[in-house]
N, C-alpha and C. Protein backbone atom coordinates (compact mmCIF):
# COMPACT_ATOMS: atom_id res chain seq x y z
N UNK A 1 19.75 -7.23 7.14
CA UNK A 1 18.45 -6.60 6.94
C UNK A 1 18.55 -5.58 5.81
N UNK A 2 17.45 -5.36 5.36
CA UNK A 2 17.55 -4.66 3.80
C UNK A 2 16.70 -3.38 3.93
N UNK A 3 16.67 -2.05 3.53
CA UNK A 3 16.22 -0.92 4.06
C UNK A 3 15.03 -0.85 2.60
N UNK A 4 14.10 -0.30 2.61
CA UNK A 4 13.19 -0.09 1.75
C UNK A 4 12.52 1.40 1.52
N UNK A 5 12.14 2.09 0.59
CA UNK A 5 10.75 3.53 0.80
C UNK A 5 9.56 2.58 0.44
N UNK A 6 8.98 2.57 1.61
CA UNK A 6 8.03 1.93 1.85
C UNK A 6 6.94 2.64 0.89
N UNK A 7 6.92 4.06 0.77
CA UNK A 7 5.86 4.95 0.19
C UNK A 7 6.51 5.05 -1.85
N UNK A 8 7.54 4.76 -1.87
CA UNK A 8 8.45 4.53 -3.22
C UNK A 8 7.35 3.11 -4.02
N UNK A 9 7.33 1.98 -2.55
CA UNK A 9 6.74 1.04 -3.16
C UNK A 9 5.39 0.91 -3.49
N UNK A 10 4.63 1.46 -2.78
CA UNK A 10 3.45 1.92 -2.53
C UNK A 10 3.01 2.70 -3.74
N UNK A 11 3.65 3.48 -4.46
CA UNK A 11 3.73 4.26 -5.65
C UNK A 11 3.46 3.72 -6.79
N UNK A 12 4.71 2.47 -6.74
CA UNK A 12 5.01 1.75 -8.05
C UNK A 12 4.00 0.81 -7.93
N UNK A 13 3.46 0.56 -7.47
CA UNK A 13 2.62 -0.78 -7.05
C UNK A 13 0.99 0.31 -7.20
N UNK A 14 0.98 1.31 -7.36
CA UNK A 14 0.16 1.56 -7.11
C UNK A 14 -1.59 1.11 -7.65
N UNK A 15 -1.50 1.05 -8.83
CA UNK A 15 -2.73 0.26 -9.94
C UNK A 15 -3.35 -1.18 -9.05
N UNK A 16 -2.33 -2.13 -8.79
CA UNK A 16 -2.37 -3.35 -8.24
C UNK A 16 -2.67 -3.19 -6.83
N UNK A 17 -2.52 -2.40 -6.13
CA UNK A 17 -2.88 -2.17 -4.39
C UNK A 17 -3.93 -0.81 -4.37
N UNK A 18 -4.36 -0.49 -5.25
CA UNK A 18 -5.82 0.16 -5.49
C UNK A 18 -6.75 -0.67 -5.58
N UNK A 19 -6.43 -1.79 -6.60
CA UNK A 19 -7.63 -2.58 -6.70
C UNK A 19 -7.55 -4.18 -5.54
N UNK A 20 -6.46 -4.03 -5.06
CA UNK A 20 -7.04 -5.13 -3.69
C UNK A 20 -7.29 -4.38 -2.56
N UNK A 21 -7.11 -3.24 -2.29
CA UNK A 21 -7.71 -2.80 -1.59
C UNK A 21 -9.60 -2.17 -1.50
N UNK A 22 -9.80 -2.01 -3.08
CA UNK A 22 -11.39 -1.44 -3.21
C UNK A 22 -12.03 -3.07 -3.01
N UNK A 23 -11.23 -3.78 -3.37
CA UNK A 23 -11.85 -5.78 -3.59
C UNK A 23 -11.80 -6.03 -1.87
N UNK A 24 -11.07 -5.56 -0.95
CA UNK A 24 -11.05 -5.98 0.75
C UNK A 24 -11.81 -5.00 1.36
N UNK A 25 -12.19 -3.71 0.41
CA UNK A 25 -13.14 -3.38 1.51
C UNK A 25 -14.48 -3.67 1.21
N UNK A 26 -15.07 -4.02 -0.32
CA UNK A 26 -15.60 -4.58 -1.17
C UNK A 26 -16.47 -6.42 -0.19
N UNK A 27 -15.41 -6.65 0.47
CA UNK A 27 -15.42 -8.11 0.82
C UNK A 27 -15.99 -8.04 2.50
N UNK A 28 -15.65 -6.51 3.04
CA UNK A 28 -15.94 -6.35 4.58
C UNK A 28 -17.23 -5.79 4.54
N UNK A 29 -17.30 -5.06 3.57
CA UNK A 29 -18.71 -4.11 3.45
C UNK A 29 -19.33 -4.02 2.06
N UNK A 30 -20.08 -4.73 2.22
CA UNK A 30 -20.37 -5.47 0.27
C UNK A 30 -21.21 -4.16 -0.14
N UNK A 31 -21.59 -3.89 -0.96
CA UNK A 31 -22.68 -2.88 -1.31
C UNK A 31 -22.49 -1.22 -0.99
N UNK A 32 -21.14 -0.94 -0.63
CA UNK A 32 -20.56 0.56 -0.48
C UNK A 32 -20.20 0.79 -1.42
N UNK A 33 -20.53 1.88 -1.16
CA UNK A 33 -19.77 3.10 -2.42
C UNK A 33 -19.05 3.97 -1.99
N UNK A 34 -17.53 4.23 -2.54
CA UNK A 34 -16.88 5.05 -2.50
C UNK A 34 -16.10 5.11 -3.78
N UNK A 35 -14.79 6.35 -3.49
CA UNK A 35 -14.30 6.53 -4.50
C UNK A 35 -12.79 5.57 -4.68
N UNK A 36 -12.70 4.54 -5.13
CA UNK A 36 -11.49 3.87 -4.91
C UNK A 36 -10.26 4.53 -4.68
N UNK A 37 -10.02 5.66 -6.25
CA UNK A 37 -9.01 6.09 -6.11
C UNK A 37 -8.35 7.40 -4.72
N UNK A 38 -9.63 8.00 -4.34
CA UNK A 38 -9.57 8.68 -3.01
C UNK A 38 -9.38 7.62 -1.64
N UNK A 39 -10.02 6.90 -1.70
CA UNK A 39 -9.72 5.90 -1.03
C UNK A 39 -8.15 5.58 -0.93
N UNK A 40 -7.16 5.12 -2.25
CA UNK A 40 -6.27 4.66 -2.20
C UNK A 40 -5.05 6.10 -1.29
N UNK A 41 -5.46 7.01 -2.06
CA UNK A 41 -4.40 8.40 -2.00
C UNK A 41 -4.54 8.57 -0.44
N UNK A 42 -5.73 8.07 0.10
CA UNK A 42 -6.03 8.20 2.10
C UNK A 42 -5.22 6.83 2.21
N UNK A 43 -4.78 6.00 1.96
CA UNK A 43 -4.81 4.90 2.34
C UNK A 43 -3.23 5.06 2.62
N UNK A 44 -2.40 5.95 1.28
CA UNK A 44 -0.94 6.00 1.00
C UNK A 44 -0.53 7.21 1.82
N UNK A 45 -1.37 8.23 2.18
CA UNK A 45 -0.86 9.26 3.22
C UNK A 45 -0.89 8.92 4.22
N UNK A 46 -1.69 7.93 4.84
CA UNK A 46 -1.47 7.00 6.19
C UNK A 46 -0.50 6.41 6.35
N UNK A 47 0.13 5.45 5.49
CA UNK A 47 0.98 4.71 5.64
C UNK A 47 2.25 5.95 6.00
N UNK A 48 2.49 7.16 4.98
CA UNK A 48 3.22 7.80 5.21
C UNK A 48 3.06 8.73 6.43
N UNK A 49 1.88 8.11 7.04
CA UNK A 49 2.47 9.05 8.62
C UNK A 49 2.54 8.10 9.47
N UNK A 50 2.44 6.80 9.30
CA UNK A 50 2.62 5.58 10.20
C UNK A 50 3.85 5.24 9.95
N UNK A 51 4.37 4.84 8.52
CA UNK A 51 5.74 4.21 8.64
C UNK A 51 6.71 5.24 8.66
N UNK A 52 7.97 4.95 8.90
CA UNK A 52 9.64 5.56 8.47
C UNK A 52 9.54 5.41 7.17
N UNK A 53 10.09 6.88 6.53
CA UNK A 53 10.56 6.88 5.31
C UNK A 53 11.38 5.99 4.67
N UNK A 54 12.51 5.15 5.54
CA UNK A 54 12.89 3.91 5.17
C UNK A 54 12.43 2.73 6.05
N UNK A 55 11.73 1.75 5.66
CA UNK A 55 11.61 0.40 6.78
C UNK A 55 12.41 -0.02 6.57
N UNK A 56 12.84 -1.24 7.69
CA UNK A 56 13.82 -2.26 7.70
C UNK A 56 12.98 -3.34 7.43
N UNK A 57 13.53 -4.25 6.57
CA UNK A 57 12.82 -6.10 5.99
C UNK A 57 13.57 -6.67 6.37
N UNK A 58 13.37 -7.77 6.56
CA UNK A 58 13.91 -8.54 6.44
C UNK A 58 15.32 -9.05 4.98
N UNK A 59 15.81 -9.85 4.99
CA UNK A 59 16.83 -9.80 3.62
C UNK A 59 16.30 -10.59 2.31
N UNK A 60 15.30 -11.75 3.37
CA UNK A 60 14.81 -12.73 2.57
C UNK A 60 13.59 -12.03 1.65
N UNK A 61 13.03 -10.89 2.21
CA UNK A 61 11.55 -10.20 1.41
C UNK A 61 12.05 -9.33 -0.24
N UNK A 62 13.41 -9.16 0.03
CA UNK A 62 13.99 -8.64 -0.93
C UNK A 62 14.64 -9.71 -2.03
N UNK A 63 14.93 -9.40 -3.47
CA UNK A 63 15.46 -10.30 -4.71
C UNK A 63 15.51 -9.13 -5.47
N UNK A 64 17.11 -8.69 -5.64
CA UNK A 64 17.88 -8.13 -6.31
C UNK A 64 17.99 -8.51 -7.59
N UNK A 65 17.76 -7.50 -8.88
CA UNK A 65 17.35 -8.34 -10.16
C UNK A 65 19.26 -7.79 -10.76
């Protein structure tokens, strides 16, 4: 099993999981308005009080460059 910062990835990824996330809530509740990027920064302090600073994956979710 392979250890991860779940909130590290969340970071780097961040541009790309802003905008599928404003597009899924976009898709549940068509015609809202909010602020995406407030949206996202609530979205990433959650995760960081839900997950461990490191998760465990699986070995296969990981590819070592």
């Amino acid at each position: 099993m392979a250890r991860v910062k779940i909130e590290k990835i969340i970071e780097q990824l961040d541009s790309d999981l802003r905008k599928a996330l404003r597009d899924a809530v976009r898709g549940v509740i068509p015609n809202v308005d909010f602020d995406e990027r407030r949206l996202f920064r609530e979205f990433a302090r959650a995760v960081g009080r839900k997950c461990s600073t490191w998760e465990t994956v699986n070995d296969s979710f990981v590819e070592k460059n």
